[in-house]
C-alpha atoms as a PDB file:
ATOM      1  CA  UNK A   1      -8.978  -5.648 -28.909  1.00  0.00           C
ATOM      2  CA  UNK A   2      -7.877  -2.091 -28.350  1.00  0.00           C
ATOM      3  CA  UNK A   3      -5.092  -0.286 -30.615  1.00  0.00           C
ATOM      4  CA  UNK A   4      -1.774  -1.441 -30.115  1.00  0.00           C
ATOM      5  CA  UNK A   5      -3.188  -4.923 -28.695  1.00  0.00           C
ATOM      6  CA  UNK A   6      -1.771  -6.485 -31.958  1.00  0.00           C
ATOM      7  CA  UNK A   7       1.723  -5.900 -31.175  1.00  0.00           C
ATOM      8  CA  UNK A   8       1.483  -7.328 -27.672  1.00  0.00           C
ATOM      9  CA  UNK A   9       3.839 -10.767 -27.698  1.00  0.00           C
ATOM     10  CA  UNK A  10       1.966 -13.028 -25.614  1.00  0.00           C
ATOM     11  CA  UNK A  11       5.053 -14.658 -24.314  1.00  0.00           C
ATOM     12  CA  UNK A  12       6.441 -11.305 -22.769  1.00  0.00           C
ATOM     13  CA  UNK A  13       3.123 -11.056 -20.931  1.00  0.00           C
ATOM     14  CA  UNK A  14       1.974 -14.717 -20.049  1.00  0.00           C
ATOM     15  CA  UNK A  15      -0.999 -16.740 -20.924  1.00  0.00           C
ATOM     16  CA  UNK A  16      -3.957 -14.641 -21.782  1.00  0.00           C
ATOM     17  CA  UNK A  17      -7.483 -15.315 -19.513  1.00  0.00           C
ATOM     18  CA  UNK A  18     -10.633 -14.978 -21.793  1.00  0.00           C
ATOM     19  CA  UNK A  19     -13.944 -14.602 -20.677  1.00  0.00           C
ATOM     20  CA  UNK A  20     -16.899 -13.156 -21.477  1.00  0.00           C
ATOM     21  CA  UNK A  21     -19.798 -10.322 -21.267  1.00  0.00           C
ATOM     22  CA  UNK A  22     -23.081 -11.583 -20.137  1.00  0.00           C
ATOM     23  CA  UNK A  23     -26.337 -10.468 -21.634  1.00  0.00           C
ATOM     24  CA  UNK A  24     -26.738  -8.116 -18.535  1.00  0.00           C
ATOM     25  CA  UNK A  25     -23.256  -6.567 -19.274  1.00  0.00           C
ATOM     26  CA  UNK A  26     -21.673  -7.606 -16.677  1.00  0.00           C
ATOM     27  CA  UNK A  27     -17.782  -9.013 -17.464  1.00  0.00           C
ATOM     28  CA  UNK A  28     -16.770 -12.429 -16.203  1.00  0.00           C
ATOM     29  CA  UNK A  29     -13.617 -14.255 -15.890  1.00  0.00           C
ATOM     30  CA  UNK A  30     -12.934 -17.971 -15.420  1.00  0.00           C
ATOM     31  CA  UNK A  31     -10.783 -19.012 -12.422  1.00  0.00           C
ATOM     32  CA  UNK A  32      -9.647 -22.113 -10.673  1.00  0.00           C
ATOM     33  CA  UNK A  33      -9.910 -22.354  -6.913  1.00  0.00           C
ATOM     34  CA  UNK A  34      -7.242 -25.011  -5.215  1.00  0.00           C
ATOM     35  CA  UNK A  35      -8.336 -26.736  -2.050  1.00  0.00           C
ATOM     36  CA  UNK A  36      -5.743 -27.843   0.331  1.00  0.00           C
ATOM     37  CA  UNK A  37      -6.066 -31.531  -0.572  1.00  0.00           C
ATOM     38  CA  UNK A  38      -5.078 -30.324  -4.830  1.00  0.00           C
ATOM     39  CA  UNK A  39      -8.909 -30.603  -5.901  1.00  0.00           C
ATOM     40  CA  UNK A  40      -9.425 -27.799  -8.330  1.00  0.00           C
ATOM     41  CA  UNK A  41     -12.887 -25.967  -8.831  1.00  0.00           C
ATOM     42  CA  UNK A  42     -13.466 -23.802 -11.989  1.00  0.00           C
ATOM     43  CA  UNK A  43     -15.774 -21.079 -11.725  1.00  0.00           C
ATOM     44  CA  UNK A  44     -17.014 -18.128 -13.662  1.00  0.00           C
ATOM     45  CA  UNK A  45     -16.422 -15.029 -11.377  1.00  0.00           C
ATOM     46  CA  UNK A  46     -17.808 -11.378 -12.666  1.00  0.00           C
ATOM     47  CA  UNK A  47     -15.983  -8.719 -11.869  1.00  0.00           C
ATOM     48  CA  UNK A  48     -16.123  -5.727  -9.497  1.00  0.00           C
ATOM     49  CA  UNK A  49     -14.100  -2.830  -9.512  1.00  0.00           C
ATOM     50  CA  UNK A  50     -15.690  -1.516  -6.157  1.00  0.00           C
ATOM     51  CA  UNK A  51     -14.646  -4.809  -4.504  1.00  0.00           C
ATOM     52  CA  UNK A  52     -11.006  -3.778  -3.522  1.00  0.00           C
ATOM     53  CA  UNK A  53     -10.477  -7.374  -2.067  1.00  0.00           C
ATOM     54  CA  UNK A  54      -9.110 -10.522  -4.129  1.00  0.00           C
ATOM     55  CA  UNK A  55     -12.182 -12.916  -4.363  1.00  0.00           C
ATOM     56  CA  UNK A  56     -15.924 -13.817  -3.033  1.00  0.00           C
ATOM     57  CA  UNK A  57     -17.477 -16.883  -3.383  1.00  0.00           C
ATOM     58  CA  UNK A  58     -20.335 -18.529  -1.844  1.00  0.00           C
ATOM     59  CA  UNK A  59     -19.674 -19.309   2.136  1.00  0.00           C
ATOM     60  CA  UNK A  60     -21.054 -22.895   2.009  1.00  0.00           C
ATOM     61  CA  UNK A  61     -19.070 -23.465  -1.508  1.00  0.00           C
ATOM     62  CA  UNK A  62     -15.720 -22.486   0.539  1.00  0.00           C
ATOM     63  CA  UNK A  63     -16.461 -24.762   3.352  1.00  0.00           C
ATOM     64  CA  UNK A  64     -17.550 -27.568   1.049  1.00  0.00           C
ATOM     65  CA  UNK A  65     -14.340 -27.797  -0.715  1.00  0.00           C
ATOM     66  CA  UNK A  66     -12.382 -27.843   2.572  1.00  0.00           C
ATOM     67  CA  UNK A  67     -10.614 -23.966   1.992  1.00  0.00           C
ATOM     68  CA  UNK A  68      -8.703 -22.888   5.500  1.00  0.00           C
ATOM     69  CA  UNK A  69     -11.217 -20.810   7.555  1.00  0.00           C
ATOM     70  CA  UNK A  70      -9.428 -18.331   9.356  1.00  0.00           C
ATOM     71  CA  UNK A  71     -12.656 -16.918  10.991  1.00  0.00           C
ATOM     72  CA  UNK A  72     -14.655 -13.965  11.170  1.00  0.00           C
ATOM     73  CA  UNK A  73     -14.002 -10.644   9.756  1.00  0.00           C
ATOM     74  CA  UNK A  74     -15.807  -7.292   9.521  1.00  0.00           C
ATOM     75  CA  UNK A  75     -16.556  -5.920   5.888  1.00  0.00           C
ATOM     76  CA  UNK A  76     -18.217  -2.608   4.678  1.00  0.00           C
ATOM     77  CA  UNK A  77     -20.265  -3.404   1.653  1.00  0.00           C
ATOM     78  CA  UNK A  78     -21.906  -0.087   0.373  1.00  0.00           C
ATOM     79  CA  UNK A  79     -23.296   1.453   3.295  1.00  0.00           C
ATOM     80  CA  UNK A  80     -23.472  -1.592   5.632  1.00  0.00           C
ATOM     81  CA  UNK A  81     -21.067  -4.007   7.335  1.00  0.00           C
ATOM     82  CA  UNK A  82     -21.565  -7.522   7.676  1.00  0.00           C
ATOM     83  CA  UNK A  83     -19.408 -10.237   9.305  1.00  0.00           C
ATOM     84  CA  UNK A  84     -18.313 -13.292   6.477  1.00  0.00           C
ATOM     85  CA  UNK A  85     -15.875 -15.615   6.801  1.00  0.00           C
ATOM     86  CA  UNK A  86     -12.511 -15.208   5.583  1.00  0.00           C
ATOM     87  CA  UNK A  87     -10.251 -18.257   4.060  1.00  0.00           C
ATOM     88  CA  UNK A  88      -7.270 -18.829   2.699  1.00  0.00           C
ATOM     89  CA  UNK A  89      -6.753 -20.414  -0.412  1.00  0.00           C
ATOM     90  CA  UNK A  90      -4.945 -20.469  -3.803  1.00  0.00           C
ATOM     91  CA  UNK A  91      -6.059 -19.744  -7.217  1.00  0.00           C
ATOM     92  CA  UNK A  92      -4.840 -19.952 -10.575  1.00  0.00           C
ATOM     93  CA  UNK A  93      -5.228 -17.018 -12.666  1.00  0.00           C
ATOM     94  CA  UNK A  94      -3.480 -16.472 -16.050  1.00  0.00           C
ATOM     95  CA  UNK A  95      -1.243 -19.650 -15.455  1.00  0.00           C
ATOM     96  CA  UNK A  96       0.174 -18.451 -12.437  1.00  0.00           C
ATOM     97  CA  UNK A  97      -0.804 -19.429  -8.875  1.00  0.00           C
ATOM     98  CA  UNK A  98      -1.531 -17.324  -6.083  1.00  0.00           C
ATOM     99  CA  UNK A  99      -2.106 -17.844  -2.028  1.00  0.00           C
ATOM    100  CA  UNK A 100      -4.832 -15.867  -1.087  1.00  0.00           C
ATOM    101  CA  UNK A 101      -7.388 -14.341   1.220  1.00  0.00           C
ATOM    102  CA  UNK A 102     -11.046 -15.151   0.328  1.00  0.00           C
ATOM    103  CA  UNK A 103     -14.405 -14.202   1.488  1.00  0.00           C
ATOM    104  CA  UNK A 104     -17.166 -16.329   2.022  1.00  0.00           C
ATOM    105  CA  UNK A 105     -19.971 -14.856   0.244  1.00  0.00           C
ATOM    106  CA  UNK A 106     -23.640 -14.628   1.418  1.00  0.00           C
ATOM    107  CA  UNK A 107     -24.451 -14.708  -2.390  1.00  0.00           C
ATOM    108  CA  UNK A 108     -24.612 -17.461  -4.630  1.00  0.00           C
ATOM    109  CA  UNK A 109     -21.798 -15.638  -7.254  1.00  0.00           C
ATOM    110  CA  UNK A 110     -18.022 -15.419  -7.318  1.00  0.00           C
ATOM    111  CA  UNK A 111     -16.663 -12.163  -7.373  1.00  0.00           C
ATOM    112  CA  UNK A 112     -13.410 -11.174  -9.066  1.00  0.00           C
ATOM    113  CA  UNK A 113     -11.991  -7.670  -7.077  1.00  0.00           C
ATOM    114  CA  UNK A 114      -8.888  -5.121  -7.632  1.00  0.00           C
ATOM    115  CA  UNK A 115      -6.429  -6.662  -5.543  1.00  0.00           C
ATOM    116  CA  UNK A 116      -6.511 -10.108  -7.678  1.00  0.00           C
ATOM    117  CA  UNK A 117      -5.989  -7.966 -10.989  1.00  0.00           C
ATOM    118  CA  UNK A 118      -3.257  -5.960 -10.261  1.00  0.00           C
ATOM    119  CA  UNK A 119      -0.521  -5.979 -11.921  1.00  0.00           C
ATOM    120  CA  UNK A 120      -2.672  -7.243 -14.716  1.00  0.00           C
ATOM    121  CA  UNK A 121      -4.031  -5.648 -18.047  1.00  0.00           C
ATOM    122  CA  UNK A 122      -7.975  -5.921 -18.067  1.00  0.00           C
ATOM    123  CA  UNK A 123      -9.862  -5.409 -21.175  1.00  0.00           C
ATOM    124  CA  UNK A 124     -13.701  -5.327 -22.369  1.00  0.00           C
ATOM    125  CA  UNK A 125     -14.780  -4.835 -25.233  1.00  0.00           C
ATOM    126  CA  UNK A 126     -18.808  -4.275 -24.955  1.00  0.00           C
ATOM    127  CA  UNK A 127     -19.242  -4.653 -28.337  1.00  0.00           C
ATOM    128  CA  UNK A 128     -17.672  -7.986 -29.365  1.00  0.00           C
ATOM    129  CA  UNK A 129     -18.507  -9.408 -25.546  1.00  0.00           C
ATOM    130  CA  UNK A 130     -15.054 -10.685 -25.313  1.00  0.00           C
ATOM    131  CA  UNK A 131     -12.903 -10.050 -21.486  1.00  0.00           C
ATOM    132  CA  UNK A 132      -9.053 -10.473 -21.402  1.00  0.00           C
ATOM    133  CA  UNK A 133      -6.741 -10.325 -18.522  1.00  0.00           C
ATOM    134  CA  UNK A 134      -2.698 -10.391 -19.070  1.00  0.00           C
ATOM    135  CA  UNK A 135       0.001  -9.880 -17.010  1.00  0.00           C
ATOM    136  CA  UNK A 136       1.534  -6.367 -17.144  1.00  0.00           C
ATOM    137  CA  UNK A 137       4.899  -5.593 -17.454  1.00  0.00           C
ATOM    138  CA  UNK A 138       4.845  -2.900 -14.613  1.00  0.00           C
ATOM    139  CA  UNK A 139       4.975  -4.328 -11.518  1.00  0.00           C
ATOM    140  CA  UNK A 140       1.774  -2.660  -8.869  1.00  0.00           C
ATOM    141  CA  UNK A 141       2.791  -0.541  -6.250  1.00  0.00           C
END
């Protein structure tokens, strides 16, 4: 918790997400991925503030749970691009449920990026290992 955390009234923000830091540092959040037909997947996604998209997960995982592909699409990762498949799907994050575009990863992890957390307060705290996500009062741009 950071100063001034105590005063925050959870009901002005929303449900709180709570995750966790890994023993390699890296933060991860829980979320729940909704496939057409209602079936709802929890997973453990880390997250990456160079990733300015919404989510990654594994391609075949996608596929497998019967998410829309909507096909192809070029993506710059670092210095190279690679073709993965993009679907569309919704997820519920912080109690609230959102349509959006995936990618189909050609990694076995789920990947948490900018565009699902804003509007949303993110804290870590490296030294207790705890991850929290709330809604923010200010609206993003």
């Amino acid at each position: 918790m950071i100063a001034g955390d105590e005063d925050i009234q959870t009901e002005d923000y929303g449900p709180i997400v709570k995750g966790r830091v890994d023993v390699y540092g890296t933060p991860l959040l829980p979320i729940t991925v909704v496939a057409s037909d209602g079936f709802e997947l929890e997973l453990e996604a880390s997250i990456n503030l160079r990733f300015t998209g919404f989510l990654v997960m594994p391609d075949p995982l996608a596929a497998a749970i019967g998410l829309r592909n909507l096909g192809a699409r070029r993506v710059q990762i670092a210095s190279d691009t690679k073709i993965l498949s993009q679907f569309l799907g919704v997820v519920s994050f912080g109690g609230k449920h959102d349509s959006i575009s995936i990618l189909g990863g050609f990694e076995n992890q789920t990947i948490i990026g900018k565009r699902l957390l804003a509007g949303r307060r993110l804290t870590i705290d490296f030294s207790t290992g705890e991850v929290s996500v709330i809604s923010s009062q200010i609206e993003p741009l």
